[in-house]
Protein backbone atom coordinates (compact mmCIF):
# COMPACT_ATOMS: atom_id res chain seq x y z
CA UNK A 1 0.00 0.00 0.00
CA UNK A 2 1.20 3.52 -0.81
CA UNK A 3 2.37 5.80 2.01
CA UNK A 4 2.51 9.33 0.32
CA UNK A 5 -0.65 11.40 -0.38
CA UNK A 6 0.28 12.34 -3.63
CA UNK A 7 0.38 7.97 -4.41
CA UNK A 8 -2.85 7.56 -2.83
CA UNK A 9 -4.40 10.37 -5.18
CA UNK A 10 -2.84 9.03 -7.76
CA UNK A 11 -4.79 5.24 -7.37
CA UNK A 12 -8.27 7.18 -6.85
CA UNK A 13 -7.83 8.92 -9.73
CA UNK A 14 -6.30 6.08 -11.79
CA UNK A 15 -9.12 3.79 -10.64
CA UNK A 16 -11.85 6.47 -11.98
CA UNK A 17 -10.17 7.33 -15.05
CA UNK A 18 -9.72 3.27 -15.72
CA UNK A 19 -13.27 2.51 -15.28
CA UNK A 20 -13.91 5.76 -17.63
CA UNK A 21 -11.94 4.17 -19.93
CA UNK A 22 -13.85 0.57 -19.57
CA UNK A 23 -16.98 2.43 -19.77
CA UNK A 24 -16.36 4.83 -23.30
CA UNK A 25 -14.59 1.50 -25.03
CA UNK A 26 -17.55 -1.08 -24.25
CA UNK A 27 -20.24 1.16 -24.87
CA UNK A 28 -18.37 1.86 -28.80
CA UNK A 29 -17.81 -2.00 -29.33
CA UNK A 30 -21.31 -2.53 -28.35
CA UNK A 31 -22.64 0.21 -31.34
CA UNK A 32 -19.79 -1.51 -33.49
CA UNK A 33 -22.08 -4.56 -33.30
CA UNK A 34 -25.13 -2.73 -33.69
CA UNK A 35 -23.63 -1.34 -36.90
CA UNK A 36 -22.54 -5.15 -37.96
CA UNK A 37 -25.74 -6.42 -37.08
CA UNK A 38 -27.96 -3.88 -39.30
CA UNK A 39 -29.57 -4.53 -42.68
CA UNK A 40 -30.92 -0.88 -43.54
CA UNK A 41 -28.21 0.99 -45.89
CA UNK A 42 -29.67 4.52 -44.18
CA UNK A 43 -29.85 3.28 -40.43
CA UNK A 44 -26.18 1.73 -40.89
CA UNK A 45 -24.91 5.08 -43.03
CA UNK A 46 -26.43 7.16 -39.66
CA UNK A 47 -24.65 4.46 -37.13
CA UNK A 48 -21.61 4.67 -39.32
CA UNK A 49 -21.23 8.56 -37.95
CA UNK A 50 -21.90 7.68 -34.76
CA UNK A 51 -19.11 4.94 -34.59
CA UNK A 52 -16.87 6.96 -36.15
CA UNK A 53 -16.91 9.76 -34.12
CA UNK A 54 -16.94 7.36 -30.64
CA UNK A 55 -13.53 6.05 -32.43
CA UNK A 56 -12.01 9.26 -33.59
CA UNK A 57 -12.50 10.27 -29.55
CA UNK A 58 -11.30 7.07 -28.24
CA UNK A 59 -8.05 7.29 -30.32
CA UNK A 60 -7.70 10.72 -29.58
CA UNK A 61 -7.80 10.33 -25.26
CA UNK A 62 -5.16 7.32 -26.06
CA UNK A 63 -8.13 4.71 -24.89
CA UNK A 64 -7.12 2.35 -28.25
CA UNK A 65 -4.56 3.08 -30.60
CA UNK A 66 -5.22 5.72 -33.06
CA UNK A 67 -4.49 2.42 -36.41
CA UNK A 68 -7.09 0.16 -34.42
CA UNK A 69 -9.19 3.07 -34.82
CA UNK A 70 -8.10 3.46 -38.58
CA UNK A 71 -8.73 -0.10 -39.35
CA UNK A 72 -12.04 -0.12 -37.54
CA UNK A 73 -13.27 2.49 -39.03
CA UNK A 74 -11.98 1.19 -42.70
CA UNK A 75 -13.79 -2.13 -42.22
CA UNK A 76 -17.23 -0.39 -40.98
CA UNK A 77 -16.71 1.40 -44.52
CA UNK A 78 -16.49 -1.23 -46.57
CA UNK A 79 -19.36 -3.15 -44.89
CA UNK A 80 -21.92 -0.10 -45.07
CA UNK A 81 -20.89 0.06 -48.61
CA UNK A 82 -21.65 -3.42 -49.13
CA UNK A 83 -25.17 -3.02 -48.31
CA UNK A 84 -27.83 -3.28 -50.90
């Protein structure tokens, strides 16, 4: 256990910013699927936006690394594309 103040801050604050963190990446894999699972070309063009955004801002705060968010993004693409 840490003895200084400043290391006990620092475990508080890691804790909440880790479970931040947990929160902002499930909730964006969860509309990934939602995006995967949809058949409508204009619902899945509208989620597209969505995602993409959640994954520009996850990249950006260093939550996944800004190519997973590339590649993720790149794939959601191609499969809204692929819609009929």
């Amino acid at each position: 256990m840490a003895h200084h103040k400043s290391a006990l801050k620092r475990i508080r604050s890691n804790q909440a910013k880790r479970l931040r963190n947990r929160y902002q990446a499930k909730t964006t894999r969860t509309f990934v699927k939602r995006l995967r699972n949809t058949s409508d070309k204009a619902e899945a063009q509208e989620l597209l936006k969505t995602v993409t955004s959640m994954l520009d801002k996850l990249a950006k705060k260093n939550i996944i690394h800004k190519n997973k968010a590339a590649n993720n993004k790149s794939k959601l693409a191609k499969h809204v594309a692929s819609l009929a």
